[in-house]
N, C-alpha and C. Protein backbone atom coordinates (compact mmCIF):
# COMPACT_ATOMS: atom_id res chain seq x y z
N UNK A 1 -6.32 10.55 -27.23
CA UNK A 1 -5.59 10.94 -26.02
C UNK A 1 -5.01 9.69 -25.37
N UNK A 2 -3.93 9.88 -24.89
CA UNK A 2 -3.44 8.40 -24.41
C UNK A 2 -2.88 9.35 -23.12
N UNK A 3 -3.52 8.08 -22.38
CA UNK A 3 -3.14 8.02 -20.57
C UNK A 3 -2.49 6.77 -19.86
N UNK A 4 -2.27 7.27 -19.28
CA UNK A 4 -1.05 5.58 -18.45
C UNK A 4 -1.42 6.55 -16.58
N UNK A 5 -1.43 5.97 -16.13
CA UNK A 5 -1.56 5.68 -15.01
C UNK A 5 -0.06 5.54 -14.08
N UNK A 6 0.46 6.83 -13.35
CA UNK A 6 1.71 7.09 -12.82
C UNK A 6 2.13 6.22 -11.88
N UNK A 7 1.31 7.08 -10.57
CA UNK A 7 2.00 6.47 -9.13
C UNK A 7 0.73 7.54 -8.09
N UNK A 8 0.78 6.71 -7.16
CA UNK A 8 0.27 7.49 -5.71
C UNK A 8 1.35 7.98 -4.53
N UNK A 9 0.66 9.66 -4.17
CA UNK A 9 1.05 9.70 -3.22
C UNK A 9 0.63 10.05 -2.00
N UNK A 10 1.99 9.47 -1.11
CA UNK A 10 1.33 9.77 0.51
C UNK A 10 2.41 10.43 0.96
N UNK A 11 1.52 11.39 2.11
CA UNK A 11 2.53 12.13 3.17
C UNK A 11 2.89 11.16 4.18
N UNK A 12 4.21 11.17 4.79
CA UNK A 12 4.54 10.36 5.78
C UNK A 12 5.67 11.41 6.51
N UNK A 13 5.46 11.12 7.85
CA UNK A 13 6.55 12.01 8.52
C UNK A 13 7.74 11.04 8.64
N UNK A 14 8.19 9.49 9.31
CA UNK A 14 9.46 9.43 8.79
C UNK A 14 9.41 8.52 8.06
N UNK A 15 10.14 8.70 7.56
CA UNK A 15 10.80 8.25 5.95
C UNK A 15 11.36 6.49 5.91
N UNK A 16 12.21 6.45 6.69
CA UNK A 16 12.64 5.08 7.18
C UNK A 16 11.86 4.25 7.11
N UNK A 17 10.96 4.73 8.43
CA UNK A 17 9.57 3.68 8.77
C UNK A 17 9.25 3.38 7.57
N UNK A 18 8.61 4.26 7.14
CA UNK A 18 7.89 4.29 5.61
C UNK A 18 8.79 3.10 4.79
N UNK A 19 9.76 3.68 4.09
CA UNK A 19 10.73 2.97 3.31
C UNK A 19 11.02 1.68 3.92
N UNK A 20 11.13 1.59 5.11
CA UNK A 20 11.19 -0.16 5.34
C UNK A 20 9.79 -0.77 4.98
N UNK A 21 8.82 -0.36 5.32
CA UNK A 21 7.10 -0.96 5.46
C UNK A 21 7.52 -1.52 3.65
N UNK A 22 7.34 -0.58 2.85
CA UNK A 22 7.16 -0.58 1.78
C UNK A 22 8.15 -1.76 1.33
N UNK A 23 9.06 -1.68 1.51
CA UNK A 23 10.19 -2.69 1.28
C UNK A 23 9.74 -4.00 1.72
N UNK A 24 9.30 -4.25 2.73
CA UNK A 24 8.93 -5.42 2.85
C UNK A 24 7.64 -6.08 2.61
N UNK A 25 7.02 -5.05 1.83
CA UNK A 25 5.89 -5.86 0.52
C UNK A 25 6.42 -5.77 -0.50
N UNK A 26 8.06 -5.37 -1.19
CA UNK A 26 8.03 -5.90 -2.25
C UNK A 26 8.84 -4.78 -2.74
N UNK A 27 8.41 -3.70 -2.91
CA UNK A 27 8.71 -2.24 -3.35
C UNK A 27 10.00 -2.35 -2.87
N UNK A 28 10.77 -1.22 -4.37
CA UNK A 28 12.37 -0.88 -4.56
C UNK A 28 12.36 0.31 -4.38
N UNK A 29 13.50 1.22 -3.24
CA UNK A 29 13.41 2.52 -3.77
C UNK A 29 14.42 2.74 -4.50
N UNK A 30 13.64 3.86 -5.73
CA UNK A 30 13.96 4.06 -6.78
C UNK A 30 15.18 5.45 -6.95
N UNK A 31 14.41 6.41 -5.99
CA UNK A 31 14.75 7.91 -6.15
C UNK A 31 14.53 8.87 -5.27
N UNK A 32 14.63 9.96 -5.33
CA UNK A 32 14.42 11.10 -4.59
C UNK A 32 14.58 12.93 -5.14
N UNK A 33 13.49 13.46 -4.86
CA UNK A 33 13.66 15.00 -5.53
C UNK A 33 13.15 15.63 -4.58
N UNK A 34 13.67 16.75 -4.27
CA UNK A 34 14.40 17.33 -3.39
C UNK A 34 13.50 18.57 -3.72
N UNK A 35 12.90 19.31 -3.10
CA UNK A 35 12.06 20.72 -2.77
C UNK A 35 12.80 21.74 -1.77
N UNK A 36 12.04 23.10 -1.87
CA UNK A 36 12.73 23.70 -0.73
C UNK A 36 12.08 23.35 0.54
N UNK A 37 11.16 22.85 0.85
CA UNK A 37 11.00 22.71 2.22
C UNK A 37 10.27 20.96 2.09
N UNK A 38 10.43 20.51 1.49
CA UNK A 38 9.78 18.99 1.29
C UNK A 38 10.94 18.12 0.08
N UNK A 39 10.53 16.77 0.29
CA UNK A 39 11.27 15.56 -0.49
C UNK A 39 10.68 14.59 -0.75
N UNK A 40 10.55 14.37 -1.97
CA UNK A 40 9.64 12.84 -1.99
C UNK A 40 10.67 11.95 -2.30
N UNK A 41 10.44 10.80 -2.10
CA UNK A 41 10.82 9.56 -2.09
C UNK A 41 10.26 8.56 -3.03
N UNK A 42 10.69 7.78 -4.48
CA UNK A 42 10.06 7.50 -4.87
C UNK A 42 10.70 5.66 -4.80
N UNK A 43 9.12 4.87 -4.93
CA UNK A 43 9.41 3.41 -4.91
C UNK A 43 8.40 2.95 -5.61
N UNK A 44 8.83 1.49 -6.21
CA UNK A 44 8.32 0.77 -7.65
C UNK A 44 8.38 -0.45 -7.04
N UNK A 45 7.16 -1.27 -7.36
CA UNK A 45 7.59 -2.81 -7.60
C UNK A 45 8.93 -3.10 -8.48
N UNK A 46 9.47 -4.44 -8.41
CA UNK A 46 10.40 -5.01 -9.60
C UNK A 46 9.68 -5.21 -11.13
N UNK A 47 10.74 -4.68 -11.85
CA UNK A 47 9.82 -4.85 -13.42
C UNK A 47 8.56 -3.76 -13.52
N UNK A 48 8.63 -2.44 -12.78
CA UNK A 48 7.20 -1.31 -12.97
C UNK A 48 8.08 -0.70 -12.73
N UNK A 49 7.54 0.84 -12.96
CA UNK A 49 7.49 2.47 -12.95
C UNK A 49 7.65 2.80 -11.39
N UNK A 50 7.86 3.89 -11.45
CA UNK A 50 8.02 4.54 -9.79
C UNK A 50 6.03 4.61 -9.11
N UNK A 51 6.00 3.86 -8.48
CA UNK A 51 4.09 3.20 -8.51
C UNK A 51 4.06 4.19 -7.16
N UNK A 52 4.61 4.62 -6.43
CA UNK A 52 4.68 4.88 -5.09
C UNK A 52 5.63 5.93 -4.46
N UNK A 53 4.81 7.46 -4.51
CA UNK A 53 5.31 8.44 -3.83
C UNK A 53 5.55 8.71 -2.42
N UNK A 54 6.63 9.17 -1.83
CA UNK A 54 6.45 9.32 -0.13
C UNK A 54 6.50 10.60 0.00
N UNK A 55 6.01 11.49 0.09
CA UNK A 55 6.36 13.03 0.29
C UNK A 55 6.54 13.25 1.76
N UNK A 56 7.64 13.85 2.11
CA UNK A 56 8.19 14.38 3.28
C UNK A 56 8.29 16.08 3.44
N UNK A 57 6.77 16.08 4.24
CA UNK A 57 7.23 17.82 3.96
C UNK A 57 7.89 18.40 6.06
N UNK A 58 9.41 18.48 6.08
CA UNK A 58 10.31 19.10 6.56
C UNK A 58 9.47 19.44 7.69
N UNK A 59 9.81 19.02 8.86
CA UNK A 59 9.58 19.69 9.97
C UNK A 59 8.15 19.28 10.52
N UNK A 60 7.37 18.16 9.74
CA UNK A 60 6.27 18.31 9.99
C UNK A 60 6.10 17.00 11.42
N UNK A 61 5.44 17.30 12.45
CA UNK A 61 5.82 16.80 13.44
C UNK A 61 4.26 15.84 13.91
N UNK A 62 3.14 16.59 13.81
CA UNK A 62 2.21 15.60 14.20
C UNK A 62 1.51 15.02 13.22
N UNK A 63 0.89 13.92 13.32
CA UNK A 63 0.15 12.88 12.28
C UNK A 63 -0.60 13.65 11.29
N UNK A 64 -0.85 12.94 9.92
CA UNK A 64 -1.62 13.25 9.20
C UNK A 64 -2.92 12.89 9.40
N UNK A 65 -4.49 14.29 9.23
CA UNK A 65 -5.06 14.03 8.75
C UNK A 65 -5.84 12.93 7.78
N UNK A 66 -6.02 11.76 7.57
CA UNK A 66 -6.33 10.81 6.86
C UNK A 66 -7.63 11.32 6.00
N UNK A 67 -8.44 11.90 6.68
CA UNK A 67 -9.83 12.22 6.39
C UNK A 67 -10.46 10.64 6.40
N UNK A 68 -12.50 11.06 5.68
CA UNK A 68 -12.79 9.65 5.36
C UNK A 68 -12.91 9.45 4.09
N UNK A 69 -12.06 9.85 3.15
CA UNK A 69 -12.13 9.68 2.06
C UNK A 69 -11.18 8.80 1.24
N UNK A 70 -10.18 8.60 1.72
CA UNK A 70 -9.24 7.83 1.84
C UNK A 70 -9.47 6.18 2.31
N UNK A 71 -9.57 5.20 1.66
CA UNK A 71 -9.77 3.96 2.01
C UNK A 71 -8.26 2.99 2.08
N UNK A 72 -7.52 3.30 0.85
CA UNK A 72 -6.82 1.98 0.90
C UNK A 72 -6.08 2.25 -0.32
N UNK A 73 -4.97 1.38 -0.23
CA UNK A 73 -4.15 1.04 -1.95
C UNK A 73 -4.58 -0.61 -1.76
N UNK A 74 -4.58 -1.39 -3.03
CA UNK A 74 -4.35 -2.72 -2.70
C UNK A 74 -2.71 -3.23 -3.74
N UNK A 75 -2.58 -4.25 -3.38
CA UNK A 75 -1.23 -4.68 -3.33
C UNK A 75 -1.54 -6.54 -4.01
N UNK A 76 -1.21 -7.20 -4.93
CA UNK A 76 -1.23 -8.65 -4.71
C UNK A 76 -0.31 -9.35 -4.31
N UNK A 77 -0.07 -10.28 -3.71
CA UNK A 77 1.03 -10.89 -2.43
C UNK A 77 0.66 -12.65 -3.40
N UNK A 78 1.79 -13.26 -3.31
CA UNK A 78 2.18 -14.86 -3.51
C UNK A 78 1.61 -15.72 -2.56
N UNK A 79 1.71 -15.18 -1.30
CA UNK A 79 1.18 -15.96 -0.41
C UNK A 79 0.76 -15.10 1.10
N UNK A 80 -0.62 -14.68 1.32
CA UNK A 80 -0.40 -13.49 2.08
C UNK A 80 -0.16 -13.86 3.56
N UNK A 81 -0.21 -15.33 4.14
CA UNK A 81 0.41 -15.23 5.24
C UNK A 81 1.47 -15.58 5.77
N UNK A 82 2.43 -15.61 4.56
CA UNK A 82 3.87 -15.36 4.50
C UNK A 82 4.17 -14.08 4.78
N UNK A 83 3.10 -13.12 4.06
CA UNK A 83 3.82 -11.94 3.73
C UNK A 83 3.28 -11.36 5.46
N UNK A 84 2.09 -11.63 5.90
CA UNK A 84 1.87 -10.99 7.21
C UNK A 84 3.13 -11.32 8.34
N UNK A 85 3.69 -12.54 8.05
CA UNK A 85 4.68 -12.81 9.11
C UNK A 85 5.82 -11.83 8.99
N UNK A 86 6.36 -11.70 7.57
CA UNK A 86 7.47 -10.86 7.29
C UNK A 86 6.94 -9.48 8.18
N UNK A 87 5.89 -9.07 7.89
CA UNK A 87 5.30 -7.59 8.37
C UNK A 87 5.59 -7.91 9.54
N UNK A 88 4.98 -8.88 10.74
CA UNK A 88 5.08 -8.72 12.18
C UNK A 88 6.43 -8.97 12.73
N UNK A 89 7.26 -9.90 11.88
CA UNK A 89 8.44 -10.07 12.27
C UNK A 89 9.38 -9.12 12.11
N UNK A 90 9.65 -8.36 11.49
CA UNK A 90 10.32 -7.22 10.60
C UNK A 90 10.12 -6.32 11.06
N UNK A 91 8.36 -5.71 11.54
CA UNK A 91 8.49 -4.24 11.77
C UNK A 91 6.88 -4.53 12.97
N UNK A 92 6.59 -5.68 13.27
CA UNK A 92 5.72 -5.56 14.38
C UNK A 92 4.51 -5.02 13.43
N UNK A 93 3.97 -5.47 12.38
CA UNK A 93 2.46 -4.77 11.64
C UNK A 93 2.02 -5.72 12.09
N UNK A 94 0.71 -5.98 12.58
CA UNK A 94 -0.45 -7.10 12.26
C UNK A 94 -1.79 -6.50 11.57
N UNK A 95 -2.12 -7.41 11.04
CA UNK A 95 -3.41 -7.55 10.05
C UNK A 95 -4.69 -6.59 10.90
N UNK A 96 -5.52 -5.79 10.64
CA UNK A 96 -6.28 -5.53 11.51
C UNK A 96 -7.73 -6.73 11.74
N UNK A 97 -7.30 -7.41 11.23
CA UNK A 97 -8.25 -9.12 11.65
C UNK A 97 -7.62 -9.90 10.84
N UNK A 98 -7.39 -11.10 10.76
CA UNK A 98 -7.17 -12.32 10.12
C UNK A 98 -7.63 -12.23 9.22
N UNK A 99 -6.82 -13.17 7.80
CA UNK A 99 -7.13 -13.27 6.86
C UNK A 99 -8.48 -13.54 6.32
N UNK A 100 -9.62 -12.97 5.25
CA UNK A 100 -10.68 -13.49 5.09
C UNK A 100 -11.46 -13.40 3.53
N UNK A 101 -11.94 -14.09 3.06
CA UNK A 101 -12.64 -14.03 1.91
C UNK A 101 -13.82 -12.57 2.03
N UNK A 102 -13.83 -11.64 0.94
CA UNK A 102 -14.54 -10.64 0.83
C UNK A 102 -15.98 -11.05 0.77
N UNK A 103 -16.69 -10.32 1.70
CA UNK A 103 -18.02 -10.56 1.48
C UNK A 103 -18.37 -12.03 2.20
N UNK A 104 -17.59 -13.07 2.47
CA UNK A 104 -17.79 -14.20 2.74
C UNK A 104 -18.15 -15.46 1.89
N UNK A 105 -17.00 -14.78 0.30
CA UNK A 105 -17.52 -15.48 -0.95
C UNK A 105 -16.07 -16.47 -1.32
N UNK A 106 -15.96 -17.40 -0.90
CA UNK A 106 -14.99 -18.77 -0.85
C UNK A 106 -14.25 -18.61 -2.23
N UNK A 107 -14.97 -18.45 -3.25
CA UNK A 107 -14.42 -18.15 -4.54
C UNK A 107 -13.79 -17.12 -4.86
N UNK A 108 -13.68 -16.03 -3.59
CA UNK A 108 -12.24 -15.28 -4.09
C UNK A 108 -11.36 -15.37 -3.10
N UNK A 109 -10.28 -14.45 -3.47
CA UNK A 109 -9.08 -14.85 -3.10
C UNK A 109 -8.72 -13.99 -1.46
N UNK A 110 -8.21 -14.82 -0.70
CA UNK A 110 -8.22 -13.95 1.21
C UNK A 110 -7.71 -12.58 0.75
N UNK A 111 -8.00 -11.58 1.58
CA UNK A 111 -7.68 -10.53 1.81
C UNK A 111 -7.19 -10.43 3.35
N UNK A 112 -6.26 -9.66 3.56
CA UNK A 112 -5.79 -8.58 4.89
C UNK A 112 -5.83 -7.64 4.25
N UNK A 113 -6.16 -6.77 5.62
CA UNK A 113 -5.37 -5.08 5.61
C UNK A 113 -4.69 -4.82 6.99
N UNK A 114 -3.25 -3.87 6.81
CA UNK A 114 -2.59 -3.63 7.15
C UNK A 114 -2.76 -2.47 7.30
N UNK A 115 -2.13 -1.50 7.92
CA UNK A 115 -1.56 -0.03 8.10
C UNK A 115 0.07 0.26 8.16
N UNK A 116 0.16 1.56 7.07
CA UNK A 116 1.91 1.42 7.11
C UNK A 116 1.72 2.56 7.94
N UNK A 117 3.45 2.98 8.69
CA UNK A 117 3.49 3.84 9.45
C UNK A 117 2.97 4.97 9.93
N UNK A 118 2.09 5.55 8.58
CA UNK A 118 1.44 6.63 8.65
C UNK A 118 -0.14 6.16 9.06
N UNK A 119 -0.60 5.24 9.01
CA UNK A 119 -1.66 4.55 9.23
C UNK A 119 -2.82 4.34 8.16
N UNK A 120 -1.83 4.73 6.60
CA UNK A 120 -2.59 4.62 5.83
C UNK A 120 -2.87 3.15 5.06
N UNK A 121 -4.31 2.67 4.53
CA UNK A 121 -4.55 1.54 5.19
C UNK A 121 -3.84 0.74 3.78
N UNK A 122 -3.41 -0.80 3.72
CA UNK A 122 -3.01 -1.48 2.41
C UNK A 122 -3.81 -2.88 2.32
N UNK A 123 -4.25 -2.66 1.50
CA UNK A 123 -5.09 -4.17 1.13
C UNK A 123 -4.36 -5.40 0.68
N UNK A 124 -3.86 -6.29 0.94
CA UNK A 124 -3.10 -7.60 0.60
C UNK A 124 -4.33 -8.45 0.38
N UNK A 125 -3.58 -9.10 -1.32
CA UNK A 125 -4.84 -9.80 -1.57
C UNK A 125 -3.82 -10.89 -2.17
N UNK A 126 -4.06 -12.14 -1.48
CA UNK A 126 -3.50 -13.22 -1.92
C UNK A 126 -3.68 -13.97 -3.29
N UNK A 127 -2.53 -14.80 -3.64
CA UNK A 127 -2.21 -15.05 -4.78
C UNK A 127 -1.63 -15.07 -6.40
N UNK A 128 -1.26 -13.60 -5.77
CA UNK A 128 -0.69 -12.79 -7.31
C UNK A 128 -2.00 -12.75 -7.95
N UNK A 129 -2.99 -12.24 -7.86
CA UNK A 129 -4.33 -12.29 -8.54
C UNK A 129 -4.33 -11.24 -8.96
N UNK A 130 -4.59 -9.95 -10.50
CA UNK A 130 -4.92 -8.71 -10.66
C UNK A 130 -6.22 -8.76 -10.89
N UNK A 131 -6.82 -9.64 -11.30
CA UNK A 131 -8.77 -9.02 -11.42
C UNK A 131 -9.14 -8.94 -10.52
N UNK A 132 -10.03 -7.88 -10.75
CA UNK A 132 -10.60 -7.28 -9.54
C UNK A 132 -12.29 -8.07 -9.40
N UNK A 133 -12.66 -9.04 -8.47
CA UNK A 133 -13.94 -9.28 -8.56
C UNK A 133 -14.85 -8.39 -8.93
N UNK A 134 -15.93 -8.76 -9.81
CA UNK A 134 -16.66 -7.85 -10.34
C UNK A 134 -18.04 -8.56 -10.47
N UNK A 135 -19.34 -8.29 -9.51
CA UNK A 135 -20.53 -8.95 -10.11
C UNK A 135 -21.35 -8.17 -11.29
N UNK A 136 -22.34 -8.68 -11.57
CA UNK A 136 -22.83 -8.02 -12.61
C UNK A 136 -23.49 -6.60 -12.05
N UNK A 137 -24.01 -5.87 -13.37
CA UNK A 137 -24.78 -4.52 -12.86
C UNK A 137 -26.09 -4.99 -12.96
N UNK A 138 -26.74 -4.38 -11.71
CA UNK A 138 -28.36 -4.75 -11.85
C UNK A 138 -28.96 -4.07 -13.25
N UNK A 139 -29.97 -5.01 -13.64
CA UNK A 139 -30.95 -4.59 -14.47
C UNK A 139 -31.53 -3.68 -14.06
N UNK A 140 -31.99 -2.65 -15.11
CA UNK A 140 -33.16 -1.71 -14.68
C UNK A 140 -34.53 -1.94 -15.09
């Protein structure tokens, strides 16, 4: 069986907001398909697949639900407090605390999180880094 790994999506009521946030971590929009009462919006890093759904369902007027099940996307950034300035300068985001090593472990790489318009949360993890820290599994 072969699997590949698409894209995520989120509800957002406007679209703009959304589509700028996204844009200024990086993301291209790609596309759009069109429903009878909803539209998604689709956006990709440069050089990837459509990584990032926006679904707009028509008329919908107060905030989403988040639940607590929902934590985060993460994102890797070149330099992330370049990229926080672009966010505050551009569209007024700030970090919900200053940049910081996970756990308080020097040997990885700073993290922020952000919230895009919908308040769903994005992890910026400096350096262009894709491994994901990983300690070992306890013995049994």
């Amino acid at each position: 069986m072969s699997l590949t790994f698409v894209h995520t999506c989120v509800r957002v009521r406007d679209i703009d907001a959304a589509v700028r946030f996204y844009e200024a971590l990086g993301f291209e929009r790609r596309g759009r398909l069109n429903f009878e009462t909803a539209y998604n919006v689709y956006m990709g890093l440069p050089g990837a697949g459509d990584q990032l759904e926006l679904t707009v369902n028509v008329g919908r007027e107060e905030p989403y639900d988040l639940g607590d099940g929902y934590n985060h996307i993460a994102l890797t950034v070149e330099d992330i407090n370049k990229t926080l300035t672009v966010l505050k300068d551009a569209l007024g985001v700030e970090p919900e605390k200053p940049p910081f090593h996970p756990g308080g472990r020097a040997e990885l790489p700073l993290i922020a999180f952000v919230a895009d318009p919908d308040g769903y949360r994005v992890e910026l993890i400096d350096g262009g880094r894709f491994d994901t820290p990983q300690d070992p599994e306890p013995s049994e």
